[in-house]
Protein backbone atom coordinates (compact mmCIF):
# COMPACT_ATOMS: atom_id res chain seq x y z
CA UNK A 1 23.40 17.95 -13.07
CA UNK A 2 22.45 16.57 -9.52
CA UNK A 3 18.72 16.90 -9.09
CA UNK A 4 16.92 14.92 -6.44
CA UNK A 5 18.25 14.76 -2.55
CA UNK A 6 16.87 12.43 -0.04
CA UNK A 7 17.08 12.10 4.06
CA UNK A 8 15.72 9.97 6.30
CA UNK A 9 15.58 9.98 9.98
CA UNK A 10 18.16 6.68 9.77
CA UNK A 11 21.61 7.59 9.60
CA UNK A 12 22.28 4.06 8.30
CA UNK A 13 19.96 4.59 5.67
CA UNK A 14 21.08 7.54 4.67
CA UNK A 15 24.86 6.31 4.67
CA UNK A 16 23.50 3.84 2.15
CA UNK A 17 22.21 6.79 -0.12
CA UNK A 18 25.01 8.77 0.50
CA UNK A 19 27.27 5.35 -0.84
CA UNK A 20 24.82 5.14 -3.96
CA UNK A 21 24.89 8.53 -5.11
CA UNK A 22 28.68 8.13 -4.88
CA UNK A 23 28.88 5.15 -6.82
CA UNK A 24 26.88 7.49 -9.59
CA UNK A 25 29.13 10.48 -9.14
CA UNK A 26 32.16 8.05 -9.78
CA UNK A 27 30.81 5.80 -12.94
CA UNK A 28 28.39 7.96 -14.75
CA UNK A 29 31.73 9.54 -16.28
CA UNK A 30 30.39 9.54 -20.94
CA UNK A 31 29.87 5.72 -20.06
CA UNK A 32 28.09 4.33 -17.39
CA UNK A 33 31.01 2.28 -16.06
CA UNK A 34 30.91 -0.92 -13.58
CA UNK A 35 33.73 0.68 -11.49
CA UNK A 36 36.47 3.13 -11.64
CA UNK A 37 39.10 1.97 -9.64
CA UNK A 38 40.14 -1.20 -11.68
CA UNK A 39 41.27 -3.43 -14.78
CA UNK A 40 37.77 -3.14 -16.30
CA UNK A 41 35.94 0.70 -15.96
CA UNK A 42 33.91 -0.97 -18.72
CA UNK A 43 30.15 0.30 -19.77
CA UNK A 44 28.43 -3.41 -18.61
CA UNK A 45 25.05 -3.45 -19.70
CA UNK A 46 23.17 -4.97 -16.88
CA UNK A 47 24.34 -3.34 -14.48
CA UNK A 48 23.24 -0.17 -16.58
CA UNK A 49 20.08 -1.09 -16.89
CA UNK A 50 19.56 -1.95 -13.36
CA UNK A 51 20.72 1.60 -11.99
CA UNK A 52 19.37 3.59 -14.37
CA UNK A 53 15.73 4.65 -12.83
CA UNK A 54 17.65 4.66 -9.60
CA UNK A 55 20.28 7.30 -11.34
CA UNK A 56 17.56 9.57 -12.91
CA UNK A 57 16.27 10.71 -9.28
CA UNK A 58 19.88 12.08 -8.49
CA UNK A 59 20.76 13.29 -11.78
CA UNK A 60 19.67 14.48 -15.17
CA UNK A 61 20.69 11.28 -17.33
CA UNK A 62 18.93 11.90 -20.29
CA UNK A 63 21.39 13.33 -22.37
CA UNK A 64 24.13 11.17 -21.16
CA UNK A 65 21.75 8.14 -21.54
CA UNK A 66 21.34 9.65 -25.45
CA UNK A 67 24.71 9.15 -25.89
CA UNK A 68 25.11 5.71 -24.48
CA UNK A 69 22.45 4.26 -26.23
CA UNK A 70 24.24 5.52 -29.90
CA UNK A 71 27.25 3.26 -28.27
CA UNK A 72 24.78 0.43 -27.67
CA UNK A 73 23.35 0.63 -31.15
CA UNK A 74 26.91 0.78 -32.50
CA UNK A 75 27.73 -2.64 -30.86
CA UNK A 76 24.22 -4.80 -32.24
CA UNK A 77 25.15 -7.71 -34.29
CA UNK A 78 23.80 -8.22 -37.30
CA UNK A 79 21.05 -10.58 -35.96
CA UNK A 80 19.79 -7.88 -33.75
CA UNK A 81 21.73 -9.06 -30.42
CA UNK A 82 23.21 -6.83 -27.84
CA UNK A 83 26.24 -7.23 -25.56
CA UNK A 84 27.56 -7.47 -22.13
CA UNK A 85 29.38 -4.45 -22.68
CA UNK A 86 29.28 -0.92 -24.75
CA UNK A 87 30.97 0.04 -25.78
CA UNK A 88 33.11 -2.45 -27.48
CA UNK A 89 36.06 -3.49 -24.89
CA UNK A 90 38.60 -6.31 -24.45
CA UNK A 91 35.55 -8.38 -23.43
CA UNK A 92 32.12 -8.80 -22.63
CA UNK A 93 31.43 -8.63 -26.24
CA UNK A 94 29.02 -11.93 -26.13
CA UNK A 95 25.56 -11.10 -27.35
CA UNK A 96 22.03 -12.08 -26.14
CA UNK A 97 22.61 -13.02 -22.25
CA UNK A 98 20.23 -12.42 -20.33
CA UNK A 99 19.63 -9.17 -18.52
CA UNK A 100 22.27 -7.66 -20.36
CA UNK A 101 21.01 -7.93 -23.72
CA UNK A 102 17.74 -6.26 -22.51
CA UNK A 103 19.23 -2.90 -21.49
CA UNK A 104 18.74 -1.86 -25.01
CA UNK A 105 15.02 -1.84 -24.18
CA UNK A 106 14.75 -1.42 -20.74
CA UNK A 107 17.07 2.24 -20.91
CA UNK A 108 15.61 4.13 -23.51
CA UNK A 109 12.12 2.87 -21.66
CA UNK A 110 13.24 4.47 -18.11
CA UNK A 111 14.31 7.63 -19.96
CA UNK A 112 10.75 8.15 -21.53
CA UNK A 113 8.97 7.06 -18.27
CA UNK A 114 11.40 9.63 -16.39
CA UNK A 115 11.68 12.59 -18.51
CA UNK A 116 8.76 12.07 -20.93
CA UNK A 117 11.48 11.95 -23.95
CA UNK A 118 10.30 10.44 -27.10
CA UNK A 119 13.52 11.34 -28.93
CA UNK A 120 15.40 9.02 -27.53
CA UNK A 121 12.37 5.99 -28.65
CA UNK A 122 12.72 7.48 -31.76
CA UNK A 123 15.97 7.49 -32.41
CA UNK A 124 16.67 3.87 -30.80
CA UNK A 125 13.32 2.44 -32.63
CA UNK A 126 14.76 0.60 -35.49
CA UNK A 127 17.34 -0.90 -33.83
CA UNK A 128 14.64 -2.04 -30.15
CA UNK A 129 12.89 -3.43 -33.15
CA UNK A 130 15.53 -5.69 -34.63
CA UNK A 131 16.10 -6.90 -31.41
CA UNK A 132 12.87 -7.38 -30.59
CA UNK A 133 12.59 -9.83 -33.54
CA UNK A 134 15.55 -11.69 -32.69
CA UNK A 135 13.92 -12.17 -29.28
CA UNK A 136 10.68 -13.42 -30.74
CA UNK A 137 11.74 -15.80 -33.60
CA UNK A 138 14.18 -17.46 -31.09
CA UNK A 139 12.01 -17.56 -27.65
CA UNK A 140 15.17 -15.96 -26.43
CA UNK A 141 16.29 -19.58 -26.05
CA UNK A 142 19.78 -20.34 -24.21
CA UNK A 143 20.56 -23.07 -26.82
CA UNK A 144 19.30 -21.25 -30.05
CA UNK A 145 21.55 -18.95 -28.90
CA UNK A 146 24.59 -20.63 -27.89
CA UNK A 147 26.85 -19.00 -30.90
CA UNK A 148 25.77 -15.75 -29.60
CA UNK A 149 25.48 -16.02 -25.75
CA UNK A 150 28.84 -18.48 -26.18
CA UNK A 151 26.83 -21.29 -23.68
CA UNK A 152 26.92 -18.87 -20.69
CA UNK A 153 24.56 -16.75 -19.06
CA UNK A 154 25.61 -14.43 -15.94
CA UNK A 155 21.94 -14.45 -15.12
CA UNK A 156 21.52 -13.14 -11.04
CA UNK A 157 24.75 -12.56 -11.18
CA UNK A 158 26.52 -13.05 -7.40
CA UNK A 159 23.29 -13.99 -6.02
CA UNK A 160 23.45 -16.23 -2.79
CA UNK A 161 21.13 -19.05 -4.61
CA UNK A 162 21.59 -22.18 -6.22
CA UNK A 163 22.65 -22.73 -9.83
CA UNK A 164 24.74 -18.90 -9.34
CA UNK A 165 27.32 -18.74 -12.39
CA UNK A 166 30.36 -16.60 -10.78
CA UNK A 167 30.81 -19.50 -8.36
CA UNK A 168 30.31 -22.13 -10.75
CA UNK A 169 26.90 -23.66 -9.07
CA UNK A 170 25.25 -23.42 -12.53
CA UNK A 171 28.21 -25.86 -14.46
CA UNK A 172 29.86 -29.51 -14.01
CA UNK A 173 33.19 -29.71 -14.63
CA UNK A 174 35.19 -32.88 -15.94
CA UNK A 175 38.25 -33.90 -15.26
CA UNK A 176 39.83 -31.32 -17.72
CA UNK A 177 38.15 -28.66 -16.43
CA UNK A 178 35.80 -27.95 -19.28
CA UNK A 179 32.76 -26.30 -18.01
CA UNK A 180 29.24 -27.82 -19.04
CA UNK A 181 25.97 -25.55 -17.79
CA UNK A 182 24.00 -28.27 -15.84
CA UNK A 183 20.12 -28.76 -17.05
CA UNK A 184 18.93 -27.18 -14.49
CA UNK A 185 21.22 -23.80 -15.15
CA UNK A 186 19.55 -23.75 -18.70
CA UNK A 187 16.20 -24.27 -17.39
CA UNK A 188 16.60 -21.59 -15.24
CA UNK A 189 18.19 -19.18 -17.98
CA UNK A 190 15.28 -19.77 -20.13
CA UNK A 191 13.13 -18.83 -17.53
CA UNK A 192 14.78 -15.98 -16.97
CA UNK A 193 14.96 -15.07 -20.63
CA UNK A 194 11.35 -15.62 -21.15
CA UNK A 195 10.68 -13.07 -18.04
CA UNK A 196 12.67 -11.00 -19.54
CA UNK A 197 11.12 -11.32 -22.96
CA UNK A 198 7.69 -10.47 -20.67
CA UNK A 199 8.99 -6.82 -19.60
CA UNK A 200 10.78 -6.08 -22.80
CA UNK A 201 7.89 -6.61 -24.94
CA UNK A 202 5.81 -4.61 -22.20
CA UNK A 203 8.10 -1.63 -22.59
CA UNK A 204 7.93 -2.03 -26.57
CA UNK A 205 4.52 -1.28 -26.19
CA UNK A 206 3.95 1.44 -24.03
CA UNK A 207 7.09 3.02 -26.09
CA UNK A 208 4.25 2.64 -29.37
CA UNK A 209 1.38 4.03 -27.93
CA UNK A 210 3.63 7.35 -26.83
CA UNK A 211 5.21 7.58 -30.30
CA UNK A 212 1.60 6.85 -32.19
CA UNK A 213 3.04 3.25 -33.71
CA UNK A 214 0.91 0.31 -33.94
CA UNK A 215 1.18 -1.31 -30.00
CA UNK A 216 -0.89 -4.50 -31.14
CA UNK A 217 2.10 -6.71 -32.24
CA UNK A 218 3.55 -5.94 -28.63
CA UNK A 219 0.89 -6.38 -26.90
CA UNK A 220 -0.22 -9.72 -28.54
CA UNK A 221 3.77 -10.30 -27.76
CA UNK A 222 3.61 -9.94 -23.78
CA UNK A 223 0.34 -12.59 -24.31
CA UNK A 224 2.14 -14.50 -25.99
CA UNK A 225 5.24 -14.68 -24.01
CA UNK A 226 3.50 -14.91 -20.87
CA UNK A 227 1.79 -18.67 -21.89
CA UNK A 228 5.08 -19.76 -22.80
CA UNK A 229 6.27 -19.35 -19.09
CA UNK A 230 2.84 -21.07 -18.01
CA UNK A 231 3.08 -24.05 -19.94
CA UNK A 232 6.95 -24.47 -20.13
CA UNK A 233 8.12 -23.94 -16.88
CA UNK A 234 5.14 -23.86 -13.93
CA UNK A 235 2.84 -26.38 -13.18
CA UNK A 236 -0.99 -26.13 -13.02
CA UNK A 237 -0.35 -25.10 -8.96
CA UNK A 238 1.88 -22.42 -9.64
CA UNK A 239 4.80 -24.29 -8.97
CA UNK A 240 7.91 -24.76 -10.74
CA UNK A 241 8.60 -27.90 -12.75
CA UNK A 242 12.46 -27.62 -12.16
CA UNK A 243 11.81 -28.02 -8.62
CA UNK A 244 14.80 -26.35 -7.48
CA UNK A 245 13.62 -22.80 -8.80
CA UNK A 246 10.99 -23.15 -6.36
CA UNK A 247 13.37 -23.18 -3.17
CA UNK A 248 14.62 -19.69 -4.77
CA UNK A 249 13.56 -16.13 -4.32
CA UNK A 250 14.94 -14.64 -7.77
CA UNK A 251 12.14 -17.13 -9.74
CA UNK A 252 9.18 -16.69 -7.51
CA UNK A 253 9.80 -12.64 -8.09
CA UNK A 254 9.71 -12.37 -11.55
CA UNK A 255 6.84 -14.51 -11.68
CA UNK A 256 5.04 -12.31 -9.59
CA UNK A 257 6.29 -9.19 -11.67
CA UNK A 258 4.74 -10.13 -14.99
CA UNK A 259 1.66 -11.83 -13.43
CA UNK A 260 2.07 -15.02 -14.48
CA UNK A 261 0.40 -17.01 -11.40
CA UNK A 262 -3.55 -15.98 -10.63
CA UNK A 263 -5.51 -16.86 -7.74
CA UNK A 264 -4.99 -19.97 -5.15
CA UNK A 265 -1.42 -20.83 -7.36
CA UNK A 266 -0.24 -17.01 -6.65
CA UNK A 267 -1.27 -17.19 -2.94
CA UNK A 268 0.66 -20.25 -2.54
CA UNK A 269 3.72 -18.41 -4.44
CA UNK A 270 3.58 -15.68 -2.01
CA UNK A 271 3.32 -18.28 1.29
CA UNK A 272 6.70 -20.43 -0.22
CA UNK A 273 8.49 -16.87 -1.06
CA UNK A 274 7.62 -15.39 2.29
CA UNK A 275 8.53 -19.06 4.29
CA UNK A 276 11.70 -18.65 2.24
CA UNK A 277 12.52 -15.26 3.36
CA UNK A 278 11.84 -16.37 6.94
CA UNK A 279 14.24 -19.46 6.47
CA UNK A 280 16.87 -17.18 5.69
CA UNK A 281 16.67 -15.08 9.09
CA UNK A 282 14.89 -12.17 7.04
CA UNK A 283 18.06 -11.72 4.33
CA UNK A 284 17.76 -11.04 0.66
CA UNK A 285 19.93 -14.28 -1.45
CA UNK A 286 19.63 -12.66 -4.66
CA UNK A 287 21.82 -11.65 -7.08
CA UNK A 288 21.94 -8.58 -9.86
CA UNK A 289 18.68 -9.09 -11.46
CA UNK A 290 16.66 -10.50 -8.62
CA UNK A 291 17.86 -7.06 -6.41
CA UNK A 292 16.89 -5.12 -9.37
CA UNK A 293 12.80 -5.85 -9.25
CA UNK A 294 12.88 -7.64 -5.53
CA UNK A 295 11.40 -4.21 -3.31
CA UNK A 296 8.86 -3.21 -5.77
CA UNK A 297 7.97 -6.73 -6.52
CA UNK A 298 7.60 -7.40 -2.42
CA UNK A 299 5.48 -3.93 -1.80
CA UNK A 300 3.06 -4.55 -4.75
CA UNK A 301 2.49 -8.06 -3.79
CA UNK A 302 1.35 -7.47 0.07
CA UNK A 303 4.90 -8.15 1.03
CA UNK A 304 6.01 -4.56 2.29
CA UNK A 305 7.09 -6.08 5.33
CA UNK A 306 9.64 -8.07 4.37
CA UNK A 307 10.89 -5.01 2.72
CA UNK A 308 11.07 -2.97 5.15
CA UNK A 309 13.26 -6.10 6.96
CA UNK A 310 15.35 -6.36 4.26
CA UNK A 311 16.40 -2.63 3.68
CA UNK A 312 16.80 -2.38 7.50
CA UNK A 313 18.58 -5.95 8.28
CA UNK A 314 22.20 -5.67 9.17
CA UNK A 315 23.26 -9.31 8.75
CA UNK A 316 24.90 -10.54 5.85
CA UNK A 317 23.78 -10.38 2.92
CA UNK A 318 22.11 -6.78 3.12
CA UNK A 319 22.86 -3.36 2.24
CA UNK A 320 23.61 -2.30 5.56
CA UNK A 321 26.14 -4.96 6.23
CA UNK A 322 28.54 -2.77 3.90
CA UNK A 323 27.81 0.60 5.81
CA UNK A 324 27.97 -1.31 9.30
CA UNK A 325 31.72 -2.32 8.02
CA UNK A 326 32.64 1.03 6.62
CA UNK A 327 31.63 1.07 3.11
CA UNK A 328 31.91 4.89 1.19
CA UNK A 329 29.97 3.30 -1.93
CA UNK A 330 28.58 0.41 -2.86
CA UNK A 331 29.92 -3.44 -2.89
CA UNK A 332 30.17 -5.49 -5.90
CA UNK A 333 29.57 -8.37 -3.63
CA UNK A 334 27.19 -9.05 -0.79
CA UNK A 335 30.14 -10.41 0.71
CA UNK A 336 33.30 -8.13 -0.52
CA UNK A 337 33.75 -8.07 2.92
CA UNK A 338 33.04 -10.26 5.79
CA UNK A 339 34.28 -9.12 9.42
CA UNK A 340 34.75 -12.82 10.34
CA UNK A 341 36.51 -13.58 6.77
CA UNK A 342 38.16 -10.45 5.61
CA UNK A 343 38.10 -9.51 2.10
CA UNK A 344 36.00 -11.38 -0.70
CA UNK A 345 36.88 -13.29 -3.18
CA UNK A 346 40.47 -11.27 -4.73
CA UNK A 347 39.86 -12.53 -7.77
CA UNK A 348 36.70 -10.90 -8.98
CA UNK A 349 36.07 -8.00 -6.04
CA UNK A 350 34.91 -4.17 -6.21
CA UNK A 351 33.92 -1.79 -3.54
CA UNK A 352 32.35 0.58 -6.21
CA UNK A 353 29.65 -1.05 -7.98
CA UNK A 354 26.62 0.43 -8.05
CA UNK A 355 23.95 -1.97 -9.18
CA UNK A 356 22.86 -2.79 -5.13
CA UNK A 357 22.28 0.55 -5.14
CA UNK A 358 18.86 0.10 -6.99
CA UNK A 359 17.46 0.02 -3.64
CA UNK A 360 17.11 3.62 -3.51
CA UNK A 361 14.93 3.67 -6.35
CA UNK A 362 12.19 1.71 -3.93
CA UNK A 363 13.28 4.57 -1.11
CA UNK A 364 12.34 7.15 -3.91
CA UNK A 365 9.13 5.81 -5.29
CA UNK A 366 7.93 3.21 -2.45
CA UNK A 367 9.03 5.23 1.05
CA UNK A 368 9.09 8.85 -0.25
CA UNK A 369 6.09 8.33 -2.82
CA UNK A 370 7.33 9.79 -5.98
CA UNK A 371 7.19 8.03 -8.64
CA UNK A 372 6.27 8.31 -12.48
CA UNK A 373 3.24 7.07 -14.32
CA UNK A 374 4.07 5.51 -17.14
CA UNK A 375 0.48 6.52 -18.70
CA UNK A 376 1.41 9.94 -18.54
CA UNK A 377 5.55 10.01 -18.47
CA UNK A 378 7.74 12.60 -17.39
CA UNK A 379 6.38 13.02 -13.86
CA UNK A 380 3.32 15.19 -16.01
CA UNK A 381 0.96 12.44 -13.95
CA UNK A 382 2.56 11.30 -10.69
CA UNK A 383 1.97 8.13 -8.41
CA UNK A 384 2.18 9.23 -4.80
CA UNK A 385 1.86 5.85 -2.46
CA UNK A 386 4.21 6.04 0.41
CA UNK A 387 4.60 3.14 2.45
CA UNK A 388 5.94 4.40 5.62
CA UNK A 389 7.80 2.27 8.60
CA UNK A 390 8.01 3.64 12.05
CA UNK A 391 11.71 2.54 12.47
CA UNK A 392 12.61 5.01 9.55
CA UNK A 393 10.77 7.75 11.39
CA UNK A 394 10.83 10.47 8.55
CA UNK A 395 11.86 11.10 5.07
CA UNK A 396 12.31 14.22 3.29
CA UNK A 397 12.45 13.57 -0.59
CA UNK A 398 12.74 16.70 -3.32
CA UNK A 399 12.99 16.18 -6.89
CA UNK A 400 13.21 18.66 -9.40
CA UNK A 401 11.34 16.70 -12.20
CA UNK A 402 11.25 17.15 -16.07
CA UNK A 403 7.85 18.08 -15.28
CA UNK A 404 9.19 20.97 -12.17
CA UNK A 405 9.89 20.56 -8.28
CA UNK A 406 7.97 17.53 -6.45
CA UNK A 407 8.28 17.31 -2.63
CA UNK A 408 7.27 14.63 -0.55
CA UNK A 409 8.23 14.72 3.62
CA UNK A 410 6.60 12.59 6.35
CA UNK A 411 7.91 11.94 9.87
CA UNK A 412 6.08 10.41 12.43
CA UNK A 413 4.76 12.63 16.33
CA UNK A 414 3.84 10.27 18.82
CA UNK A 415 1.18 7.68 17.21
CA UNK A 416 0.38 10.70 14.61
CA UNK A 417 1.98 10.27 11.20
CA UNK A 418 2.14 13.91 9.23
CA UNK A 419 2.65 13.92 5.27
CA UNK A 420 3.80 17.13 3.41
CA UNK A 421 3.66 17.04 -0.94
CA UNK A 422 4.01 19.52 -3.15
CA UNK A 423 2.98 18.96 -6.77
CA UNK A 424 4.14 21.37 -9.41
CA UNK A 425 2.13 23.51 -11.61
CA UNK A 426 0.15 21.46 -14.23
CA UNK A 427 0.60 18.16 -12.79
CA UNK A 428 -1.37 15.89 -11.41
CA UNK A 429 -1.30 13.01 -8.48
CA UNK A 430 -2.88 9.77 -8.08
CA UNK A 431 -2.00 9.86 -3.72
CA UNK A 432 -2.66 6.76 -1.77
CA UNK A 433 -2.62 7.23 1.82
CA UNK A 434 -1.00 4.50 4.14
CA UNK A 435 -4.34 2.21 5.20
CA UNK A 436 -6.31 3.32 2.17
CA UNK A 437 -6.37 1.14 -0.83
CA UNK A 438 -8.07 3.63 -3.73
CA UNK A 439 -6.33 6.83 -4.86
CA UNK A 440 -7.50 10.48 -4.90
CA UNK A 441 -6.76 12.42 -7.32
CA UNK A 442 -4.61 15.88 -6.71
CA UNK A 443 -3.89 18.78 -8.68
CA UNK A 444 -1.01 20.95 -8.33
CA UNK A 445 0.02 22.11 -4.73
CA UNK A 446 1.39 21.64 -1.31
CA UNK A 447 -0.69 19.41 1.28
CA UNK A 448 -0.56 18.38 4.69
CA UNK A 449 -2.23 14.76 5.89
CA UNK A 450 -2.14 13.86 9.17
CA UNK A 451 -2.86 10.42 10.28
């Protein structure tokens, strides 16, 4: 059951919803599938995980999301691992890769944050925990893992960076063709495996607190994960000590998600990220995960900007290089097509993927200003910080919640900017207006600011 629509006053823009919700439409079919139209139509993990706050604003997932998860649980090894895949299939059966692995935490998290569901924590609990253990005991290390993960990580899968796995920038080859992941590649896996190990164990603990368990072990988990990053892979300065992560923008973003730099060191992260962005004419270079945390990770870090460049850029790679080229859903690839080249690369290409479409999760929570509290799930409490762009010039966002019917429209009159909300009966809002840094508190109602 559709649920949430969204407009803008950007007919690009909203060609680019339009493509994600049809990506949805045509995947979220009992499994959440990577595409419909060829050999695979498989339930991929990571891509599942990705999409799946971005799906809840379109759709009622929880049920389906119910049902995918008992496939997920079906497919855990006996160590606790997860696949690339669920369920089962001709492949993608490798356990513990990163990103993939996680989307048994990171799913049944977004449903509870979404729809306030505890079932669904409930019912996944044992097995989150098993994995969770797994995680722990092995640091969620790329080589402790190796009979599991089979000595490959997809990692930011298709990104435009260095050490990328799908075009072999992460492995040396000998003469025979066997495939070795360079130093660097595992360096870079671990990293992202401890990040991940970061926001899993996060989740894990806001999923205790709402089902009364004991949060402490998590919580003492995220601590504990977060010095591993600090002293294994940063220097005291905040920068990398595999110095090629630190010419990357997938690294620098995660870092900045779980907090891991403070002070002068996270300034100077912010300065390399933003000369990075500039060096790369204002274009996003990352890859499945990166896209999946890059706009919230830019707005909360002083960096709307940039993300207002990005979502609006046109030049390839960028979301509305597909629409400008006449995409009807959303590209596997940055670069399924290129005007100048023609197709992609024939051997691994989609035009229906919808993992780039996480974007319009950031439209739905950053630009419209509706998004969930985690403190208070289920859209009960709701965090209402729009952070509007002139270019855009209006949005008009409705979303029948679990909680009832949130509207949020702005458009701009001349140099006047005019915000209408409605919160529903027995909710609350924490609303930030655009210049103002604390919050006001709302209860239910429509509202009109003008500023």
């Amino acid at each position: 059951m559709e649920i949430g629509t969204i407009t803008t006053g950007n007919e690009l823009v909203n060609k680019l919803i339009s493509n994600t919700l049809w990506g949805q439409r045509s995947n979220y079919l009992s499994v959440p599938t990577d595409c419909p139209q060829r050999n695979e139509r498989l339930g991929w993990t990571a891509d599942t995980q990705v999409f799946a706050e971005t799906g809840s604003f379109f759709a009622n997932t929880s049920s389906f999301f119910h049902k995918w998860m008992r496939d997920m649980m079906d497919t855990q090894s006996a160590t606790g691992g997860f696949p690339g895949v669920a369920p089962l299939a001709q492949y993608g059966g490798e356990m513990m890769r990163v990103g993939w692995a996680d989307a048994g935490i990171i799913v049944p998290w977004t449903v509870w944050k979404q729809y306030g569901d505890t079932d669904i924590i409930n019912s996944c609990w044992d097995s989150m925990e098993k994995y969770m253990n797994h995680v722990n005991e092995t640091r969620y290390d790329h080589n402790l893992l190796k009979e599991e993960n089979r000595n490959y990580q997809w990692a930011d899968w298709l990104s435009y960076e260095p050490l990328e796995s799908c075009g072999g920038g992460a492995f040396h080859k000998d003469a025979k063709g066997k495939r070795t992941p360079l130093p660097d590649a595992i360096d870079y896996w671990n990293y992202l495996s401890a990040s991940y190990w970061v926001i899993d164990a996060g989740m894990m603990r806001d999923m205790a607190v709402a089902t009364g368990r004991d949060a402490s072990r998590y919580e003492n988990m995220v601590s504990e994960a977060k010095a591993y990053i600090r002293n294994k892979f940063l220097n005291a300065n905040g920068e990398f000590k595999t110095s090629v992560l630190n010419t990357m923008q997938t690294p620098a973003l995660f870092a900045l998600k779980n907090g891991i730099v403070e002070g002068k060191a996270k300034d100077d992260m912010i300065i390399r990220l933003r000369k990075n962005f500039a060096d790369h004419g204002n274009c996003l270079q990352t890859g499945f995960l990166g896209t999946s945390i890059l706009m919230p990770v830019l707005t909360e870090n002083g960096m709307s900007d940039i993300a207002w460049e990005l979502l609006l850029q046109r030049k390839n790679p960028s979301w509305l290089y597909s629409v400008d080229n006449g995409a009807t859903t959303i590209w596997e690839r940055w670069n399924s097509y290129m005007i100048e080249k023609g197709m992609g690369p024939r051997g691994m290409n989609s035009f229906n993927h919808y993992a780039y479409g996480v974007v319009c999760e950031w439209i739905w929570e950053s630009v419209a200003g509706i998004a969930s509290d985690p403190s208070n799930p289920g859209f009960r409490h709701i965090i209402m910080k729009p952070v509007p762009d002139k270019r855009l010039g209006s949005v008009n966002a409705v979303y029948n919640s679990a909680s009832g019917l949130i509207k949020s429209a702005w458009r701009y009159e001349g140099d006047k900017w005019i915000w209408e909300f409605t919160i529903p009966e027995g909710c609350t809002a924490s609303v930030t207006v655009p210049g103002e840094s604390e919050p006001k508190e709302y209860v239910a109602g429509s509202y009109n600011i003008v500023r």
